[in-house]
N, C-alpha and C. Protein backbone atom coordinates (compact mmCIF):
# COMPACT_ATOMS: atom_id res chain seq x y z
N UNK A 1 -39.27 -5.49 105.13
CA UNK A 1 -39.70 -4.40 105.98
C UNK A 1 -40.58 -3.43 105.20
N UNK A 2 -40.20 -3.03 103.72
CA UNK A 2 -40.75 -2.11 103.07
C UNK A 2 -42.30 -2.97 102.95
N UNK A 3 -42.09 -4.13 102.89
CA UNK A 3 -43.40 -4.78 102.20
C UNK A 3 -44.53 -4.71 103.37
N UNK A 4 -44.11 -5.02 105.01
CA UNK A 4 -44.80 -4.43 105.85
C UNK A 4 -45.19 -3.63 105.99
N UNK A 5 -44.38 -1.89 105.61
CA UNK A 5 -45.20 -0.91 105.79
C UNK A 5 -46.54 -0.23 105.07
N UNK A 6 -46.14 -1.13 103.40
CA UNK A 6 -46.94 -0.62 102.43
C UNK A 6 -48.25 -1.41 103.12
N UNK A 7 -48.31 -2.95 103.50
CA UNK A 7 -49.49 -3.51 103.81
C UNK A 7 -50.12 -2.73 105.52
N UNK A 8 -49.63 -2.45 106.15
CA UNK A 8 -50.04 -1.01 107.36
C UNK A 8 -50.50 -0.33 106.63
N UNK A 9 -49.61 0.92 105.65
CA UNK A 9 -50.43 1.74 105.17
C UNK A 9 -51.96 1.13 104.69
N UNK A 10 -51.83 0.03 103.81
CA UNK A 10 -53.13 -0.20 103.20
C UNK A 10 -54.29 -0.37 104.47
N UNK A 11 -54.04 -0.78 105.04
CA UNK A 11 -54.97 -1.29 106.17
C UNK A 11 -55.41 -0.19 106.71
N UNK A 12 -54.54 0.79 107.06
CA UNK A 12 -54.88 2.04 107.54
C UNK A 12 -55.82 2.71 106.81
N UNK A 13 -55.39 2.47 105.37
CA UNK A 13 -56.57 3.08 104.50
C UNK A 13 -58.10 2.79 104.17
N UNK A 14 -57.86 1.43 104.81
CA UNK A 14 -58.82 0.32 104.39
C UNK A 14 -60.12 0.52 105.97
N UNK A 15 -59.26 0.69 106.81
CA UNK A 15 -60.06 1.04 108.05
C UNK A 15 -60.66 2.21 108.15
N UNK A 16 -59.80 3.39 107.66
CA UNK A 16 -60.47 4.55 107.46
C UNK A 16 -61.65 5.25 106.89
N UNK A 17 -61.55 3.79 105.18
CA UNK A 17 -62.72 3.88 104.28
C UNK A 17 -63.90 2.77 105.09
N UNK A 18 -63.17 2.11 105.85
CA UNK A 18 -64.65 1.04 105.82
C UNK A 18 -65.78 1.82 106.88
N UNK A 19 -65.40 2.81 107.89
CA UNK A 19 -65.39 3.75 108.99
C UNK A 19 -66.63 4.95 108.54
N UNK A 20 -65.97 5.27 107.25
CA UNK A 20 -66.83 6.32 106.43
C UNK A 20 -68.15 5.63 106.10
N UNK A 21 -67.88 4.23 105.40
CA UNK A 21 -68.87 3.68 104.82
C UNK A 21 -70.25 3.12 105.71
N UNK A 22 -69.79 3.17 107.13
CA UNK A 22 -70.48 2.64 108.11
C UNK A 22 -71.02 3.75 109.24
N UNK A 23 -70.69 5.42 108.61
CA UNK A 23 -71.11 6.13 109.52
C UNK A 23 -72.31 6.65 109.28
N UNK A 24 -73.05 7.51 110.26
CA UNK A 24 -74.28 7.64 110.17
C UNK A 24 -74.79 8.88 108.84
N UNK A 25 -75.89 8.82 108.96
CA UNK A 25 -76.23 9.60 107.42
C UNK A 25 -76.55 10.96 107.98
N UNK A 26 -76.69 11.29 109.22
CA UNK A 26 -76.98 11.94 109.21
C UNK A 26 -75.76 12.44 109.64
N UNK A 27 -75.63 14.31 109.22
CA UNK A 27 -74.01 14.96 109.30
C UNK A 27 -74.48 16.15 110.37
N UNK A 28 -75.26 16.23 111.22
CA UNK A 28 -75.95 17.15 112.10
C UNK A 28 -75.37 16.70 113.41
N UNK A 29 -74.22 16.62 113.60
CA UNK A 29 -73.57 16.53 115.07
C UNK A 29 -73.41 17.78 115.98
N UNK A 30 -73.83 18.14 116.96
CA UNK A 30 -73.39 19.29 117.22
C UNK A 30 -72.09 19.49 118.04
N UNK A 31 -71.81 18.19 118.38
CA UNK A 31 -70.11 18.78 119.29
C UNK A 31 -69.38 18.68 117.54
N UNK A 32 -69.18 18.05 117.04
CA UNK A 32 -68.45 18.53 116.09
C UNK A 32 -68.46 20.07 115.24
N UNK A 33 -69.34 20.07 115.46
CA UNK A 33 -69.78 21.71 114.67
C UNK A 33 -69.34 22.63 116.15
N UNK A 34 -69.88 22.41 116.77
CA UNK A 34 -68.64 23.20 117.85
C UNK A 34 -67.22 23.47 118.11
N UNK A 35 -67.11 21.98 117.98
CA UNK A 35 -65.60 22.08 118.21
C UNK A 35 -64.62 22.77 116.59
N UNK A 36 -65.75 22.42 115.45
CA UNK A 36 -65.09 22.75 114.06
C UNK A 36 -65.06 24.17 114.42
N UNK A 37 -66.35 24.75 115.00
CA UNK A 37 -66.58 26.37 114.80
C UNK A 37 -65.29 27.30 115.62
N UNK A 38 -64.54 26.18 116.75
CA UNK A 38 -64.36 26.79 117.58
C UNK A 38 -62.81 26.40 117.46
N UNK A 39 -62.41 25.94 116.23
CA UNK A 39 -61.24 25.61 115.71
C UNK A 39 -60.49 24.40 116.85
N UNK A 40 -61.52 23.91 118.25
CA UNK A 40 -60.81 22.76 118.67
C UNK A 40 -60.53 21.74 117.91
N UNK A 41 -61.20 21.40 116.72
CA UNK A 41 -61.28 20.22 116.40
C UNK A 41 -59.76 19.89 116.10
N UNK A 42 -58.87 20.58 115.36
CA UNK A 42 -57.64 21.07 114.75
C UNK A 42 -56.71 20.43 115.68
N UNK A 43 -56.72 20.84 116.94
CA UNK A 43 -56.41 19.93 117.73
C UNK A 43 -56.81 18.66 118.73
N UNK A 44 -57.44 18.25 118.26
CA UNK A 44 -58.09 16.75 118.20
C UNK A 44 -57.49 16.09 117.36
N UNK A 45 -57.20 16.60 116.48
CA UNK A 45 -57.09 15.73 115.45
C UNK A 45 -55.28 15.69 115.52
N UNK A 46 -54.54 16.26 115.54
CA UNK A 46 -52.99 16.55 116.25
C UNK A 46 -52.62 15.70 116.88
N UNK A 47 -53.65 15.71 118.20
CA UNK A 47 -53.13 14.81 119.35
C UNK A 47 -53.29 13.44 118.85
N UNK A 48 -55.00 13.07 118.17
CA UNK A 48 -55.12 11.73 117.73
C UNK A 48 -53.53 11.03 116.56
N UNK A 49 -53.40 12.18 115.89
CA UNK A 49 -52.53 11.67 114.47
C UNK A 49 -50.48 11.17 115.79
N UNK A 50 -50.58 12.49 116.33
CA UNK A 50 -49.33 12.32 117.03
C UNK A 50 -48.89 11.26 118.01
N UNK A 51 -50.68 10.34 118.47
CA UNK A 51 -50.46 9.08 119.34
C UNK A 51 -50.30 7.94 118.56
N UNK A 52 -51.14 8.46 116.80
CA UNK A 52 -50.54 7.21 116.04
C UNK A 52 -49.60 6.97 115.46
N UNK A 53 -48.93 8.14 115.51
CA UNK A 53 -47.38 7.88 115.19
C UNK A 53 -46.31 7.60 116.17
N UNK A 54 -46.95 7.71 117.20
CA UNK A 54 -45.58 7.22 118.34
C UNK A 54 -46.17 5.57 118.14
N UNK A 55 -46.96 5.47 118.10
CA UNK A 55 -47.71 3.83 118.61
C UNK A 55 -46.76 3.13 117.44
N UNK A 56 -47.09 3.75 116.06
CA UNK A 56 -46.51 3.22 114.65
C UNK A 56 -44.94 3.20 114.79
N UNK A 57 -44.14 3.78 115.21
CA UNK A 57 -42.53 4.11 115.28
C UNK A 57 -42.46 3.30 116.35
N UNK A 58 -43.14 2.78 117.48
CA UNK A 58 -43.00 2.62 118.45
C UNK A 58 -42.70 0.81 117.90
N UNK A 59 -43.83 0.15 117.25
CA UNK A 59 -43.84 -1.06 116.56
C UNK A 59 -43.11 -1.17 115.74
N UNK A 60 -42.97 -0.17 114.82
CA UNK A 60 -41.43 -0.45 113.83
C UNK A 60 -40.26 -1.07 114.41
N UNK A 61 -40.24 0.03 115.76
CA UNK A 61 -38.56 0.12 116.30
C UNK A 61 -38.65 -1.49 117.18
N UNK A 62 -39.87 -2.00 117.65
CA UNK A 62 -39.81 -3.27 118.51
C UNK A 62 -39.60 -4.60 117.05
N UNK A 63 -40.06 -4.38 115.94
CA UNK A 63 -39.61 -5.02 115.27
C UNK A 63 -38.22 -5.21 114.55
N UNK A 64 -37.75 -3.69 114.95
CA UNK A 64 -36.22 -3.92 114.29
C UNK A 64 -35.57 -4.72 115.05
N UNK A 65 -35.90 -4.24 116.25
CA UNK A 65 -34.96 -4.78 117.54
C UNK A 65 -35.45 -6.51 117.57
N UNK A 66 -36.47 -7.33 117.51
CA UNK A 66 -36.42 -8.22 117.06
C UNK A 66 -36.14 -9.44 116.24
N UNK A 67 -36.02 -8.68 114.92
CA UNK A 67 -35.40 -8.83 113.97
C UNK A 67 -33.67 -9.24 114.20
N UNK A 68 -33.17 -8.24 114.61
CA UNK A 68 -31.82 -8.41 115.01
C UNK A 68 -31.70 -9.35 116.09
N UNK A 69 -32.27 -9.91 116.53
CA UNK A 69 -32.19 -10.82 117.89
C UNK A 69 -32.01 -12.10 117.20
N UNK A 70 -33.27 -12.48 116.71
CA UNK A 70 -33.06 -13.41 115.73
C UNK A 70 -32.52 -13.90 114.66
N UNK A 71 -31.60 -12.66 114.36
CA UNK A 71 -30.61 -12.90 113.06
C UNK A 71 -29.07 -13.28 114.13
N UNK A 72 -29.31 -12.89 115.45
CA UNK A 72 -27.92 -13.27 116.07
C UNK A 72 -28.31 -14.34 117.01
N UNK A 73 -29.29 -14.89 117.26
CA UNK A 73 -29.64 -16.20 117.74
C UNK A 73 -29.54 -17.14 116.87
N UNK A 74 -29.60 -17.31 115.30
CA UNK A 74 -29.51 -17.80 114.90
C UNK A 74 -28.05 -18.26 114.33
């Protein structure tokens, strides 16, 4: 289980950097500079992090529960 999460984390990290590496050069967005100026972004970013942690707990917990199925089916 531990060895699953470390390889998630990596991936997570790995998606995040490949994301950066592939974004545009130019840094002149203006809804972002809006939303930064206007402190929405703060929560953008909340809601995004708080759906990936239900999604992430959400897959943990369907794997525990799997896990145990198959240790008593067997």
């Amino acid at each position: 289980m531990r060895n699953k999460l470390i390889g998630i984390a990596i991936s997570l990290v790995l998606i995040i950097l490949s994301t950066q590496a592939f974004s545009q050069v130019n840094n002149n967005v203006e809804m972002a500079d809006g939303m930064r100026s206007s402190g929405k972004i703060y929560v953008v970013i909340a809601v995004i992090l708080t759906i990936l942690t239900g999604l992430i707990l959400y897959v943990i917990r369907i794997d525990r529960k799997l896990t145990r199925l198959e240790k008593e089916s067997s």
